[in-house]
C-alpha atoms as a PDB file:
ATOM      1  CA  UNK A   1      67.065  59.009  43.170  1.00  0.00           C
ATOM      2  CA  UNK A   2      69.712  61.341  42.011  1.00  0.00           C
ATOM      3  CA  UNK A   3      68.821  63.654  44.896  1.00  0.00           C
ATOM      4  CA  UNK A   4      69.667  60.951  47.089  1.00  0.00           C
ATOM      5  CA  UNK A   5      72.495  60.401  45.721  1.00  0.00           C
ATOM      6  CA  UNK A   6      73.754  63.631  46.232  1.00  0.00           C
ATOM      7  CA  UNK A   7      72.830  64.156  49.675  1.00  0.00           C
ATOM      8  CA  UNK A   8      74.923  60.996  50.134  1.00  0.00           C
ATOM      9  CA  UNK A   9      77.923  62.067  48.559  1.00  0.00           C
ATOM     10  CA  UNK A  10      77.769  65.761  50.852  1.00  0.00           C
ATOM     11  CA  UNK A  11      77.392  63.596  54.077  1.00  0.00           C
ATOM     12  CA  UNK A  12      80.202  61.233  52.469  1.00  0.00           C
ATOM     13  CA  UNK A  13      82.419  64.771  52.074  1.00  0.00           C
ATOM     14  CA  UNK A  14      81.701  65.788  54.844  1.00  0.00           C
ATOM     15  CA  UNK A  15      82.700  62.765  57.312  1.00  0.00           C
ATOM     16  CA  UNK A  16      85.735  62.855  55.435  1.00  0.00           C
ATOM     17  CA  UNK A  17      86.645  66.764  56.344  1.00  0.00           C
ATOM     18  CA  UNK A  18      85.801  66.038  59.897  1.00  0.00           C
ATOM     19  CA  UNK A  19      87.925  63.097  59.684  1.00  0.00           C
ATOM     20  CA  UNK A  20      91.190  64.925  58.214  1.00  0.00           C
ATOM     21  CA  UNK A  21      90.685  67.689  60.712  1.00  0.00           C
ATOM     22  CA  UNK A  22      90.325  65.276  63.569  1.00  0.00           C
ATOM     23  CA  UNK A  23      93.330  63.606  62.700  1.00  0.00           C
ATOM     24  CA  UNK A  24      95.325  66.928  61.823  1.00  0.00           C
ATOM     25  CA  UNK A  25      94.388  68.003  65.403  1.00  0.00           C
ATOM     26  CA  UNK A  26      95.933  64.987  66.922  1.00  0.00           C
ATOM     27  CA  UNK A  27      98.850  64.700  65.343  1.00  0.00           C
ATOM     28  CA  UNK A  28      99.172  68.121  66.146  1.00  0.00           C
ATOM     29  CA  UNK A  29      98.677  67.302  70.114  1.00  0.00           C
ATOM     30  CA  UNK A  30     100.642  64.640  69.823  1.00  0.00           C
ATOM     31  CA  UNK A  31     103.724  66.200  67.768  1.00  0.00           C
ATOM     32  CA  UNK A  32     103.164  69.371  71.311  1.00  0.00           C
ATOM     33  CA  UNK A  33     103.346  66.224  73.910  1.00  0.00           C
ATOM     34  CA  UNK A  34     106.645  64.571  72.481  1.00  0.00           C
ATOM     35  CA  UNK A  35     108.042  68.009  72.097  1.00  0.00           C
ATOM     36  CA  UNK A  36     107.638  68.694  75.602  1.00  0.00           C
ATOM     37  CA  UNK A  37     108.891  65.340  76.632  1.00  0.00           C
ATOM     38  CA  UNK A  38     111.731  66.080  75.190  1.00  0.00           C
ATOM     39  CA  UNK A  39     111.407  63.210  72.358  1.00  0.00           C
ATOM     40  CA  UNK A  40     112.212  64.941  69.578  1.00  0.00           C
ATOM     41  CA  UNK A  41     112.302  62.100  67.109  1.00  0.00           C
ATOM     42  CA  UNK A  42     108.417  60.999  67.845  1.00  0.00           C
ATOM     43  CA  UNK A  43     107.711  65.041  67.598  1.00  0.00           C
ATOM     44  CA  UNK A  44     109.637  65.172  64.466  1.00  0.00           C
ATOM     45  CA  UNK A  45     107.308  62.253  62.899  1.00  0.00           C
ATOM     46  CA  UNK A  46     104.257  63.813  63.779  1.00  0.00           C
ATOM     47  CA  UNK A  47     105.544  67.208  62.544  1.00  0.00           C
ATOM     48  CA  UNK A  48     106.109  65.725  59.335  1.00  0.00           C
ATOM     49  CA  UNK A  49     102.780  64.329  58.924  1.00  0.00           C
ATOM     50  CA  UNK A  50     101.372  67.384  59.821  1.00  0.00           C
ATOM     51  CA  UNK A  51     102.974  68.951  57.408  1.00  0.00           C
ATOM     52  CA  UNK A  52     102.056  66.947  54.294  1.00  0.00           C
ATOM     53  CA  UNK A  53      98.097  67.513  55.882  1.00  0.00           C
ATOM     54  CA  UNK A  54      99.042  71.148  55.634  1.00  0.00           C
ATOM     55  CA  UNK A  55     101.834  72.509  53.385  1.00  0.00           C
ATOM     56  CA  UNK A  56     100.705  75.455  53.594  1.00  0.00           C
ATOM     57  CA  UNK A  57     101.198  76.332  57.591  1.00  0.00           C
ATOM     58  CA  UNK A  58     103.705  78.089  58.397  1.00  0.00           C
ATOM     59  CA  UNK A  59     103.738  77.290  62.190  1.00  0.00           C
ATOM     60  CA  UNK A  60     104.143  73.556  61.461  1.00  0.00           C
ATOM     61  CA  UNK A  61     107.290  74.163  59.700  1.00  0.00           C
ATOM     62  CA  UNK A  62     108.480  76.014  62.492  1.00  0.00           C
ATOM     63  CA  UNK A  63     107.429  73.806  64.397  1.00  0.00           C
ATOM     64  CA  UNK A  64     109.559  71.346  62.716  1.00  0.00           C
ATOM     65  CA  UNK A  65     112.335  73.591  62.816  1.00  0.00           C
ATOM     66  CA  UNK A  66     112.690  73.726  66.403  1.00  0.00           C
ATOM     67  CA  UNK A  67     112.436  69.601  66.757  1.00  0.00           C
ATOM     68  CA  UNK A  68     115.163  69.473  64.160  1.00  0.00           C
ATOM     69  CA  UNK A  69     117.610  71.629  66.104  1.00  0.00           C
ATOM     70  CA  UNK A  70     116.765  69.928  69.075  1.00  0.00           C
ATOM     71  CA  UNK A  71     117.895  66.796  67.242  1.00  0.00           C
ATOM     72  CA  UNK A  72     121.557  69.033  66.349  1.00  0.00           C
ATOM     73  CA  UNK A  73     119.936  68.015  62.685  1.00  0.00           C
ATOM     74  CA  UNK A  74     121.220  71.617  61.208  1.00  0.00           C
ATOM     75  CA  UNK A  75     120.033  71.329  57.664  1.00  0.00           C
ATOM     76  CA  UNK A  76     117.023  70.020  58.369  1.00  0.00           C
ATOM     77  CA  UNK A  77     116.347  72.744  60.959  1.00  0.00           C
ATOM     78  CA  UNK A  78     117.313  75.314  58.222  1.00  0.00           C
ATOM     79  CA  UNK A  79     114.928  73.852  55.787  1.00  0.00           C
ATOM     80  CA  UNK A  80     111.677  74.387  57.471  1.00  0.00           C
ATOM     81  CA  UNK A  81     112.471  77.503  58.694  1.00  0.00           C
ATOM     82  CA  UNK A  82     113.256  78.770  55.345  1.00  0.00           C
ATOM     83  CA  UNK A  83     109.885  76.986  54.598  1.00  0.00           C
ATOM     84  CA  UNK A  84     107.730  78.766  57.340  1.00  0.00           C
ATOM     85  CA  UNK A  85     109.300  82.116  56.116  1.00  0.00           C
ATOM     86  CA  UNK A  86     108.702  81.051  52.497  1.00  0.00           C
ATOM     87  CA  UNK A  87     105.243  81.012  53.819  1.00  0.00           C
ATOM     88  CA  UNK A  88     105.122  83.979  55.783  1.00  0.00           C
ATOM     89  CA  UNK A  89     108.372  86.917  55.452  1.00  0.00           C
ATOM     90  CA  UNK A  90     107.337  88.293  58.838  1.00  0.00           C
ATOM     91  CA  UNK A  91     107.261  85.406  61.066  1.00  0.00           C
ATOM     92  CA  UNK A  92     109.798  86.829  63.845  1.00  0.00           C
ATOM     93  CA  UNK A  93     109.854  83.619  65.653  1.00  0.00           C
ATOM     94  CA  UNK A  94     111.263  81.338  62.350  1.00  0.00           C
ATOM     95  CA  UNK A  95     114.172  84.624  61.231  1.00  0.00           C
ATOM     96  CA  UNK A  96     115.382  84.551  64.819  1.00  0.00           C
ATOM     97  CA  UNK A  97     115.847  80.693  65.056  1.00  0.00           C
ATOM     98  CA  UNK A  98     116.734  80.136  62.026  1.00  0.00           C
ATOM     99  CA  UNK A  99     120.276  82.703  62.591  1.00  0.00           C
ATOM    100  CA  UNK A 100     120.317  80.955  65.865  1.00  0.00           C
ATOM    101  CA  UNK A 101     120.835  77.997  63.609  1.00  0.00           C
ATOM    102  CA  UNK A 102     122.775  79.585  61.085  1.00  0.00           C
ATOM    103  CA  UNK A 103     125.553  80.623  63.394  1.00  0.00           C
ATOM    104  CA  UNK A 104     126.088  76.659  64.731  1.00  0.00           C
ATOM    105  CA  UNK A 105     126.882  75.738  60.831  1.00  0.00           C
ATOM    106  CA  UNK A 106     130.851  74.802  60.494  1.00  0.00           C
ATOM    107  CA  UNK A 107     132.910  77.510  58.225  1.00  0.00           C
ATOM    108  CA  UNK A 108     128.899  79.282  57.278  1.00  0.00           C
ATOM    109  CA  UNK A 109     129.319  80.966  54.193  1.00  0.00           C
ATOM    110  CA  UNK A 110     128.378  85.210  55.118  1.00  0.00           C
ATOM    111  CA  UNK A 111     125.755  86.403  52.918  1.00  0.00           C
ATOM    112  CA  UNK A 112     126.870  89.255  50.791  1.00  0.00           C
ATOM    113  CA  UNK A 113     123.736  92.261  51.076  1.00  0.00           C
ATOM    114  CA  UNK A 114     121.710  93.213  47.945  1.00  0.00           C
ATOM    115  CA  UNK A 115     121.458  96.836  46.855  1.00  0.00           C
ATOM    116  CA  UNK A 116     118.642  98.433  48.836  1.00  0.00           C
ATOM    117  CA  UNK A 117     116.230  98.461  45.673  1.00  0.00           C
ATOM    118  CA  UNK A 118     116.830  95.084  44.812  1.00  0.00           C
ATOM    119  CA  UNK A 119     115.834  93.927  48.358  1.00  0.00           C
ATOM    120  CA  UNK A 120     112.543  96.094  47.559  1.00  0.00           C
ATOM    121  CA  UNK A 121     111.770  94.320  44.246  1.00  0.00           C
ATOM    122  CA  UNK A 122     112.330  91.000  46.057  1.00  0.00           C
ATOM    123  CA  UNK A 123     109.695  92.015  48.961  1.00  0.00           C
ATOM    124  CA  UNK A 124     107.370  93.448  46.501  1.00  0.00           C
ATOM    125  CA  UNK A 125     107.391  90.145  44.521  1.00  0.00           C
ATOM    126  CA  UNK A 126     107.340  87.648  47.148  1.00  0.00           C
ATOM    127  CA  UNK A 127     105.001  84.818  45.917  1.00  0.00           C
ATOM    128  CA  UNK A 128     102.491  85.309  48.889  1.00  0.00           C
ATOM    129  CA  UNK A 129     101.807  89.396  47.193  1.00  0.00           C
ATOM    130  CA  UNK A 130     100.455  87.622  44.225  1.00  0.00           C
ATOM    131  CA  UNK A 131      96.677  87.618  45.243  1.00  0.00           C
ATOM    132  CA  UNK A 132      97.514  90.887  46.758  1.00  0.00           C
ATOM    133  CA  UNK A 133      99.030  92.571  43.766  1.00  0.00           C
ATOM    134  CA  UNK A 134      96.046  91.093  41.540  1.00  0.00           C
ATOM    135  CA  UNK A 135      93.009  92.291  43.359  1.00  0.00           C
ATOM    136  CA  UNK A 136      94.723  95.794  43.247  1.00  0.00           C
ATOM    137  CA  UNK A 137      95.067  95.352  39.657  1.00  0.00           C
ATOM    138  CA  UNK A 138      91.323  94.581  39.488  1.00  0.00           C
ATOM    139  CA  UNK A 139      90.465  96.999  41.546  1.00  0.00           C
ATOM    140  CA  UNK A 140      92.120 100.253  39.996  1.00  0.00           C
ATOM    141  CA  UNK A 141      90.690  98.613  36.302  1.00  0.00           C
ATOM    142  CA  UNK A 142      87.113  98.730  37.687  1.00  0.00           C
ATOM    143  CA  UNK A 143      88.245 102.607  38.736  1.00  0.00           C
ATOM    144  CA  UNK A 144      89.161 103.486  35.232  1.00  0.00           C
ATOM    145  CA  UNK A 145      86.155 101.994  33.477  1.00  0.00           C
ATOM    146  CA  UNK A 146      84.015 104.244  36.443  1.00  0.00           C
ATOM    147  CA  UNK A 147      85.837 107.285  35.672  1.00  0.00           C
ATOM    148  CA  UNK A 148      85.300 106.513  31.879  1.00  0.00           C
ATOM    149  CA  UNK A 149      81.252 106.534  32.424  1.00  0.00           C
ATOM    150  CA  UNK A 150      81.570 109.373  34.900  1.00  0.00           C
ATOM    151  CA  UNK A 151      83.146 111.367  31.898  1.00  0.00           C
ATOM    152  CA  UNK A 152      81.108 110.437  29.488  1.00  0.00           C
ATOM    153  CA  UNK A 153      77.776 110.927  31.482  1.00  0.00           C
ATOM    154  CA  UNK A 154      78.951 114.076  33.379  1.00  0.00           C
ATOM    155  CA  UNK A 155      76.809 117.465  33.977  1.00  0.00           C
ATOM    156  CA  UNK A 156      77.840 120.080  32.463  1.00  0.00           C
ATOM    157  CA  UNK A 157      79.550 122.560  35.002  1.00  0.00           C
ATOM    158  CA  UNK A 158      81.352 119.288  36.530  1.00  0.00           C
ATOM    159  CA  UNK A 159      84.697 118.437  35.089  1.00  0.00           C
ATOM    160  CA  UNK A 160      87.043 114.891  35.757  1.00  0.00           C
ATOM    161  CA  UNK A 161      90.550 115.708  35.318  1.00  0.00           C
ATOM    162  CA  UNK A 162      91.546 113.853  32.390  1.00  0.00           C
ATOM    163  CA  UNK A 163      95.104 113.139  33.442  1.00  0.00           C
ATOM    164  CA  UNK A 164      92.998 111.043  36.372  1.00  0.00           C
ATOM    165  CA  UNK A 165      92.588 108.341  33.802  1.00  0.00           C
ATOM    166  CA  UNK A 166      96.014 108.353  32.601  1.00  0.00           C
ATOM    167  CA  UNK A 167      97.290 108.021  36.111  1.00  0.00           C
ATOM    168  CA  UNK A 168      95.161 104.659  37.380  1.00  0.00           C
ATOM    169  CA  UNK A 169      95.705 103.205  33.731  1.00  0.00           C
ATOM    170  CA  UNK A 170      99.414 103.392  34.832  1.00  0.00           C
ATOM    171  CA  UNK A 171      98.881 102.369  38.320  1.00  0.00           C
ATOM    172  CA  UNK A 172      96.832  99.601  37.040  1.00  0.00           C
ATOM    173  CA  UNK A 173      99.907  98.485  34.989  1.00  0.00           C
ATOM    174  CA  UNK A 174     102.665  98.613  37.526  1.00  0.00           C
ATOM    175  CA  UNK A 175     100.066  96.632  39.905  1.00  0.00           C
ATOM    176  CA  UNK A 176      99.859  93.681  36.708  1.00  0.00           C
ATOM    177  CA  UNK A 177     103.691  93.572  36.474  1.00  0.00           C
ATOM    178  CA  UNK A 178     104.188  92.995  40.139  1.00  0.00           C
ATOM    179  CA  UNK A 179     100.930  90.535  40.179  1.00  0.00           C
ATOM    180  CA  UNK A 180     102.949  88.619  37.248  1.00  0.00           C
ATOM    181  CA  UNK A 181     106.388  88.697  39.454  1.00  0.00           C
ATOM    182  CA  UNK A 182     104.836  87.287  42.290  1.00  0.00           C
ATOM    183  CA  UNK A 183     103.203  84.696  40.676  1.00  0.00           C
ATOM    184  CA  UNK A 184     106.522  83.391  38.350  1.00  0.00           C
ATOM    185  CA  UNK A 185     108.152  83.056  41.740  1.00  0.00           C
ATOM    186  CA  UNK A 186     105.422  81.295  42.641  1.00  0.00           C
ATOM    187  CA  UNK A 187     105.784  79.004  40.251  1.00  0.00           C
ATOM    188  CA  UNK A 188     109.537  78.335  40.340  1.00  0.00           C
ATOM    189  CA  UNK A 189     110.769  78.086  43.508  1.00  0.00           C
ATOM    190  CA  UNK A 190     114.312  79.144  43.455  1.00  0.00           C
ATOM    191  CA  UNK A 191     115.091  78.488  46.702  1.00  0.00           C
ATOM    192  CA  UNK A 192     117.424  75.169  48.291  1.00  0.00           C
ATOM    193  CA  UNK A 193     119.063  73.855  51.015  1.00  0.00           C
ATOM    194  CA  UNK A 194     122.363  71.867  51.046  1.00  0.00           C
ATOM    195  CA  UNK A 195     121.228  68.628  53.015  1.00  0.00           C
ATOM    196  CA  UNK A 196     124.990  66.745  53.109  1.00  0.00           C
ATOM    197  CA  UNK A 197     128.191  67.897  54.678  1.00  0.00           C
ATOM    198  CA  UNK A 198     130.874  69.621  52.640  1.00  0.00           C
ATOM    199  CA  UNK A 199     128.999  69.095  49.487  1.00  0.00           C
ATOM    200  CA  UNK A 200     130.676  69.167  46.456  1.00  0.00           C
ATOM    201  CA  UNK A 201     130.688  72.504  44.020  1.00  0.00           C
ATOM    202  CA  UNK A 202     131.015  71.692  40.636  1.00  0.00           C
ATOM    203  CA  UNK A 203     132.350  73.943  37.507  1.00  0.00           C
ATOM    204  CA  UNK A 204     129.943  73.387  34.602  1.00  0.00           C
ATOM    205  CA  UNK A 205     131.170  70.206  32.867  1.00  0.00           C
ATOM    206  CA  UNK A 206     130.679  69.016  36.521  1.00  0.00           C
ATOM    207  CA  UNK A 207     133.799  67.120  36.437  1.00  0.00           C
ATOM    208  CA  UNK A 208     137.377  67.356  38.322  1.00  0.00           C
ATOM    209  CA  UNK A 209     138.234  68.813  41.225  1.00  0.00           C
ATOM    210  CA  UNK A 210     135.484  70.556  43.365  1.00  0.00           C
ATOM    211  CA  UNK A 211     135.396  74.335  43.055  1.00  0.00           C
ATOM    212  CA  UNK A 212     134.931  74.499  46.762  1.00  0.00           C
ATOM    213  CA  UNK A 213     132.889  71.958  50.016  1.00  0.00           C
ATOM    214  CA  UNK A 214     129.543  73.790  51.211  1.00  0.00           C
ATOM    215  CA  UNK A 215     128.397  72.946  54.652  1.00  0.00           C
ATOM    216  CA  UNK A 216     125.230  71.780  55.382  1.00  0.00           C
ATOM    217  CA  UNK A 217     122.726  74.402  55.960  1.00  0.00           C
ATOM    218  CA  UNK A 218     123.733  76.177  53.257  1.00  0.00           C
ATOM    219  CA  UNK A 219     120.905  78.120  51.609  1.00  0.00           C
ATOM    220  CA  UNK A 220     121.559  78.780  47.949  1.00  0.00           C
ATOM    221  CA  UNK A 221     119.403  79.951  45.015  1.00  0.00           C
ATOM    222  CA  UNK A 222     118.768  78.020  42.198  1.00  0.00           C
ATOM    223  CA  UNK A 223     119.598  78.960  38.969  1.00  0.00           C
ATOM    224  CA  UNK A 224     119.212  76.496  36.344  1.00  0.00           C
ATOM    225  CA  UNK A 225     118.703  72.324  36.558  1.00  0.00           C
ATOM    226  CA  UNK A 226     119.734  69.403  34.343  1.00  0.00           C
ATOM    227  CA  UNK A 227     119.298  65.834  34.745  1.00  0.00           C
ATOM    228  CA  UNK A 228     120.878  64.953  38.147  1.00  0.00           C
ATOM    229  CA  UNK A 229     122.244  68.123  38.444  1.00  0.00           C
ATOM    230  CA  UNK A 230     121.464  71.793  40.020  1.00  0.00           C
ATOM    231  CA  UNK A 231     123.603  75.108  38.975  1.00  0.00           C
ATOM    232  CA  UNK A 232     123.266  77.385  42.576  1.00  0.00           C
ATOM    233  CA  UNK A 233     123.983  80.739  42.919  1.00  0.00           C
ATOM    234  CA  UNK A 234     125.832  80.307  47.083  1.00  0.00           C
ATOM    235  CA  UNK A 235     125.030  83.352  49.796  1.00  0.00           C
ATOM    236  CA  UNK A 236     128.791  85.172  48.844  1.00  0.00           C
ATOM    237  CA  UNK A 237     127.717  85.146  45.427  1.00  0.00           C
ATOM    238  CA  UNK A 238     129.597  82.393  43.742  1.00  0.00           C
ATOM    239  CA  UNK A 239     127.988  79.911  41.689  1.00  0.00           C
ATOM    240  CA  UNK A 240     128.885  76.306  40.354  1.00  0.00           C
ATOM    241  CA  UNK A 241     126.772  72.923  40.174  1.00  0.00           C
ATOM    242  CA  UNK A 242     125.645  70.497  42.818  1.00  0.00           C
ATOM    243  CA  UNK A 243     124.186  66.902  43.028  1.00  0.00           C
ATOM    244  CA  UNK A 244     120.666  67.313  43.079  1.00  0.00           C
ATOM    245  CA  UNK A 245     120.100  64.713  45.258  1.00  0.00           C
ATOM    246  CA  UNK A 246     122.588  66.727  47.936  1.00  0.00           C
ATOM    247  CA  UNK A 247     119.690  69.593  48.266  1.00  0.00           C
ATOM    248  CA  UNK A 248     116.244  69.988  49.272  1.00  0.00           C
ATOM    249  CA  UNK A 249     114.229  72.908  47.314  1.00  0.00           C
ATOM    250  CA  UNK A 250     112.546  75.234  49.910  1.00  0.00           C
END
């Protein structure tokens, strides 16, 4: 009986993975045909619901990019491309469009360049180096306990240069701390977009007169949050507080 049972509930699994893929593929033909029609807002729906089958894609975002800019929809357009580059740092396609769509925001705030090692750190720890960065980590640990056994069981006339285990027990560190970067940022995304026009900035009671208005499309980094409220760190390096409900987190 209970074998029955669960041959019932693998077939049950399994119509219901060939069901979500079925539909993922077309919504995913469907979101393509409107596209090419030129009806952006139909190929913006499907895009969407594409994207909540698969958060994880990076084409679908930029996907959804390009309806949104169709649709002169700037922030939007700037979101998921930020998200598909979230996703993957070297998608060519997603940088390219999304300066394109940078460079149509009214009075775009200029980003100001980080020093070159602090551009390194930030590649090094992108969230998606985290599994990367780990099986490194377990890989150099599995090298020191081998040279360990290889020293202790060696032939005499052989010799292990004993700085070799100093060296991967410090590799092995360095490849931890960056594993344990990655996956903080991970964790807390720190990255927004400014979804309303002229938006705001707030000094820290978040009262009086706005510091300054950010344009929509505004990418900013997010520093800390309170109820209803989000301090942001803005491309030229200034910082105040903005509505939360005025930005979308990448």
């Amino acid at each position: 009986m209970r074998k029955n049972y669960l041959i019932s509930a693998i077939i049950l699994l399994s119509c219901i993975r060939s069901m979500a893929v079925g539909n993922y593929n077309a919504q995913w033909q469907k979101g393509l045909s409107f596209f090419q029609q030129m009806q952006y807002d139909s190929a913006a729906y499907y895009f969407e619901q594409i994207a909540a089958l698969k958060p994880q894609n990076a084409e679908v975002y930029y996907n959804l990019g390009n309806t949104y800019y169709r649709l002169n929809k700037i922030a939007p357009a700037v979101l998921n491309y930020e998200r598909a580059l979230q996703i993957n740092p070297e998608y060519k396609e997603a940088k390219d469009n999304l300066t394109l769509t940078q460079n149509r925001i009214s009075n775009h705030i200029q980003p100001i360049g980080d020093i070159f090692f602090i551009e390194w750190w930030h590649a090094l720890t992108h969230p998606n180096k985290t599994t990367a960065w780990s099986v490194a980590a377990l890989i150099t640990f599995v090298l020191i306990i081998l040279v360990m056994l290889a020293r202790r069981f060696q032939k005499a006339g052989s010799s292990i240069p004993v700085q070799l285990q100093g060296v991967l027990s410090f590799v092995c560190v360095c490849f931890l701390v960056l594993a344990f970067a990655a996956a903080k940022n991970a964790q807390q995304p720190s990255g927004a977009v400014v979804m309303e026009n002229d938006a705001p900035l707030m000094n820290n009671e978040q009262k009086g007169k706005p510091l300054s208005l950010i344009p929509e499309g505004t990418t900013v980094k997010i520093m800390d949050e309170k109820v209803g409220w989000v301090e942001v760190s803005l491309p030229d390096g200034r910082s105040g507080w903005l509505q939360a409900s005025l930005i979308n987190k990448i």
